[in-house]
N, C-alpha and C. Protein backbone atom coordinates (compact mmCIF):
# COMPACT_ATOMS: atom_id res chain seq x y z
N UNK A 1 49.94 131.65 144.68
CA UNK A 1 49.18 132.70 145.31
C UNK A 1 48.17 133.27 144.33
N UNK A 2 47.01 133.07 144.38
CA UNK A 2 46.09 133.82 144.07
C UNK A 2 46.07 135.11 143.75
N UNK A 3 45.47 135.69 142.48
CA UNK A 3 46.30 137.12 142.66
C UNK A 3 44.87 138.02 142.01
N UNK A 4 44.48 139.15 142.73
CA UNK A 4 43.37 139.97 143.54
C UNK A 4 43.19 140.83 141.38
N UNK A 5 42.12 140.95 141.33
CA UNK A 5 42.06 141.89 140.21
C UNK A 5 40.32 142.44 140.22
N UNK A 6 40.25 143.37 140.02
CA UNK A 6 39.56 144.69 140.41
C UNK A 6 38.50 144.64 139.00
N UNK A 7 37.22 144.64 139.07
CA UNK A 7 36.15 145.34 137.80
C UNK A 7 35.41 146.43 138.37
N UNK A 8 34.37 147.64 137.44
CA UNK A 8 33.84 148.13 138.15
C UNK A 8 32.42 148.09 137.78
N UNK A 9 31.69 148.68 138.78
CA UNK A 9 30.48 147.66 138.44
C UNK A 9 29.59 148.77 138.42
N UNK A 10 28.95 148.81 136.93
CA UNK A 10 28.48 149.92 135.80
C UNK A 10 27.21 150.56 136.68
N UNK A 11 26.31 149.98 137.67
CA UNK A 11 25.37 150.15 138.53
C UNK A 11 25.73 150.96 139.75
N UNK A 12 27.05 150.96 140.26
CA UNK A 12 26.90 151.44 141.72
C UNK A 12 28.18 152.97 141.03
N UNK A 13 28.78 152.78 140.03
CA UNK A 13 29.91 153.95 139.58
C UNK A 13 28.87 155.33 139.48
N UNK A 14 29.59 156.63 139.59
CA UNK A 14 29.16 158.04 140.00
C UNK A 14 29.55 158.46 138.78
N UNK A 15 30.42 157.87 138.15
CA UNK A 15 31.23 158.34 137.31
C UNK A 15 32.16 159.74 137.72
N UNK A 16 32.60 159.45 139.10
CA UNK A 16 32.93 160.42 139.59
C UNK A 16 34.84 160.87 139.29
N UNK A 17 35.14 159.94 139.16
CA UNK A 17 36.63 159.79 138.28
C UNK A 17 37.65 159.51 139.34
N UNK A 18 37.63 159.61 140.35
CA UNK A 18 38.42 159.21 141.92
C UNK A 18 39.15 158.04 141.29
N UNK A 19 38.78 156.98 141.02
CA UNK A 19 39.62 155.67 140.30
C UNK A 19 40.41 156.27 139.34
N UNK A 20 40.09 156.75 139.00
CA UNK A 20 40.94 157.11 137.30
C UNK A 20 42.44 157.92 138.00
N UNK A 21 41.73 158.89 138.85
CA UNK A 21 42.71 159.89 139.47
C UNK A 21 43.76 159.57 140.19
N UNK A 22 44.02 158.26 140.36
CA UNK A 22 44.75 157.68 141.69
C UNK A 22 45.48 156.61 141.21
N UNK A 23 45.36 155.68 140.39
CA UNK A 23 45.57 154.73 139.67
C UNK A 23 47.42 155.04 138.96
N UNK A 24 48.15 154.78 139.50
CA UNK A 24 49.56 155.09 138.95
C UNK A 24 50.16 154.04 138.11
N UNK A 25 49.40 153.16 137.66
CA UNK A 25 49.75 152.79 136.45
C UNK A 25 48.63 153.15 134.95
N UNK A 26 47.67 153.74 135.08
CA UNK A 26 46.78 154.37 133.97
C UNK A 26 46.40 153.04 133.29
N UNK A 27 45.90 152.06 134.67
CA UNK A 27 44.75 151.43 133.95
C UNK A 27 43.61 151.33 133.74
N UNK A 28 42.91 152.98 134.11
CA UNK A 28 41.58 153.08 134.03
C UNK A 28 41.39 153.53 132.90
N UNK A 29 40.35 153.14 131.84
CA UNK A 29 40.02 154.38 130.78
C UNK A 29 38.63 154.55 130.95
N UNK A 30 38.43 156.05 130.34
CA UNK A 30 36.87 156.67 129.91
C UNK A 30 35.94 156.46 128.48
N UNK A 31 36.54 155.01 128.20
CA UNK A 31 36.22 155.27 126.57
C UNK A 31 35.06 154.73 126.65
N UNK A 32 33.94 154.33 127.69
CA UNK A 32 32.92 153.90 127.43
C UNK A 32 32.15 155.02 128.97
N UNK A 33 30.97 154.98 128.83
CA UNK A 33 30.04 155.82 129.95
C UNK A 33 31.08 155.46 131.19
N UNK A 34 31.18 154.37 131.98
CA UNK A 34 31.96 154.10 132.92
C UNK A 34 32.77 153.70 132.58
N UNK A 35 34.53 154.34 133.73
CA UNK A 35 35.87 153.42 133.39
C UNK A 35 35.85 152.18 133.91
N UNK A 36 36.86 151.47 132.64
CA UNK A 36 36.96 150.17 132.58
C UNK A 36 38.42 150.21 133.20
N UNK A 37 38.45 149.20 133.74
CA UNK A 37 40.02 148.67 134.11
C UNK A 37 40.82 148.16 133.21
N UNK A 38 41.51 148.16 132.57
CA UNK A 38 42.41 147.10 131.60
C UNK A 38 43.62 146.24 132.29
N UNK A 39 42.86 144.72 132.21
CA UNK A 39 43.70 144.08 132.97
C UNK A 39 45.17 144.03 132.92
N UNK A 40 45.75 144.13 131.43
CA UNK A 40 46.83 144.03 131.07
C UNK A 40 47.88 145.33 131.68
N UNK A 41 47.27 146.27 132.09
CA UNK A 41 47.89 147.57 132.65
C UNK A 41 47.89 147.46 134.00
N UNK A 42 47.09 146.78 134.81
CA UNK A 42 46.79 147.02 136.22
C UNK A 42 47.51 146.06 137.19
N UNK A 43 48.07 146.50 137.94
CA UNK A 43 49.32 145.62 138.83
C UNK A 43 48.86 145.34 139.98
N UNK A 44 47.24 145.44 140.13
CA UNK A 44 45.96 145.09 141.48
C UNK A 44 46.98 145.01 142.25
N UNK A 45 47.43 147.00 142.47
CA UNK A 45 47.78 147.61 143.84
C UNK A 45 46.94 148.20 144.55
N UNK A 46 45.81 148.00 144.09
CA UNK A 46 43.82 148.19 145.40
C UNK A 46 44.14 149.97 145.16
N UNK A 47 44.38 150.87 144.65
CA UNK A 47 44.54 152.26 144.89
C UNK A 47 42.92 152.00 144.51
N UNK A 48 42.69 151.69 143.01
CA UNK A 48 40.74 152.47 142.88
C UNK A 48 40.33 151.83 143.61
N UNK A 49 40.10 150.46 144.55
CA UNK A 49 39.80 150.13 145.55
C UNK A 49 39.05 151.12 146.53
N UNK A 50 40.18 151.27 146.76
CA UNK A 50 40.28 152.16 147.90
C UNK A 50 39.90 153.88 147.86
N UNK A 51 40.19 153.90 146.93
CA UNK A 51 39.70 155.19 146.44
C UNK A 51 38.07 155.57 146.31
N UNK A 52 37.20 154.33 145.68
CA UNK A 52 35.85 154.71 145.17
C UNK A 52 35.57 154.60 146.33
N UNK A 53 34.38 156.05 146.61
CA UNK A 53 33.57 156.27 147.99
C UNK A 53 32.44 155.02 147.85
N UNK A 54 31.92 154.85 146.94
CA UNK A 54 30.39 154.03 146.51
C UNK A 54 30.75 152.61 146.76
N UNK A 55 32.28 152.43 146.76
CA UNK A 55 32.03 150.52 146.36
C UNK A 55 32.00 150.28 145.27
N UNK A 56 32.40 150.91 143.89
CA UNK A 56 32.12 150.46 142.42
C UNK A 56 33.30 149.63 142.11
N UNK A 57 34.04 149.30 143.00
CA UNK A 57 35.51 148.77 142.15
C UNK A 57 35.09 147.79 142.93
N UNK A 58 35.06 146.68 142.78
CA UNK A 58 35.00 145.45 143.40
C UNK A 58 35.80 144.05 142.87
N UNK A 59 36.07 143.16 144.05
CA UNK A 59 36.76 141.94 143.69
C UNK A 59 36.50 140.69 143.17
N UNK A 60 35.67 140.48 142.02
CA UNK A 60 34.47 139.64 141.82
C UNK A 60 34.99 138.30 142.26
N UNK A 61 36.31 137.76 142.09
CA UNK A 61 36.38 136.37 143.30
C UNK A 61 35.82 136.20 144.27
N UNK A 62 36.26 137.39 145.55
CA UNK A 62 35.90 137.46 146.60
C UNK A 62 34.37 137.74 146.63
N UNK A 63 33.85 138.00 145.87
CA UNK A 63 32.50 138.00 146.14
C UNK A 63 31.75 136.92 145.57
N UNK A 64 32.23 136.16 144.53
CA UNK A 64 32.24 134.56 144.04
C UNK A 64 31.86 134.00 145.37
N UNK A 65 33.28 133.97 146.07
CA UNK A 65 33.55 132.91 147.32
C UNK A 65 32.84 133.35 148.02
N UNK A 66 32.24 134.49 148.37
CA UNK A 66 31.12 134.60 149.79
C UNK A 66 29.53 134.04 149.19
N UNK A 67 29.29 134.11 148.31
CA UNK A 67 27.88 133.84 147.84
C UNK A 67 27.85 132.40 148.11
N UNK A 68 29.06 132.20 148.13
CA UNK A 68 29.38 129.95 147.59
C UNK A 68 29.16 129.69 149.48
N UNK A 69 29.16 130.52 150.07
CA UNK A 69 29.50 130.49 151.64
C UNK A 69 30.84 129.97 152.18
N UNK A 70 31.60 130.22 151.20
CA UNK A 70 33.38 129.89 151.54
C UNK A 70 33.63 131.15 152.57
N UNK A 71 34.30 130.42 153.38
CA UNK A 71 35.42 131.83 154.11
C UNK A 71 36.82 131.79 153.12
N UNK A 72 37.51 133.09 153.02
CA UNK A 72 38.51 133.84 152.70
C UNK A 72 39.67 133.75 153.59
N UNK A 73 40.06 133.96 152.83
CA UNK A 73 41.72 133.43 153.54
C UNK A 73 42.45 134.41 153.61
């Protein structure tokens, strides 16, 4: 199984902190202008997903596979 992992993408972030705030394993940090995810912490349970109003957390596979014109499974 394929398994889902989350970046955020430095252009569309508010830096509004909603990801950071929600995230129950504290894999977001602030140590650069926008939070970064740290893969090694993050158990891609979609909370900043779901959380960012803008769309800044995104699934860069899934958006791999739509550009390629694959459907998703």
């Amino acid at each position: 199984m394929r398994q889902t992992y989350y970046v955020i993408d430095s252009h569309l972030c508010c830096r509004c902190g909603a990801c950071q705030k929600v995230c129950p394993h504290g894999a977001l940090t602030t140590a650069s202008p926008v939070p970064v995810i740290d893969q090694t912490l993050c158990r891609h349970c979609g909370m900043c997903f779901r959380a960012c109003r803008l769309g800044a957390v995104t699934r860069p596979y899934e958006l791999y596979q739509l550009k390629k014109g694959r459907r998703l499974l």
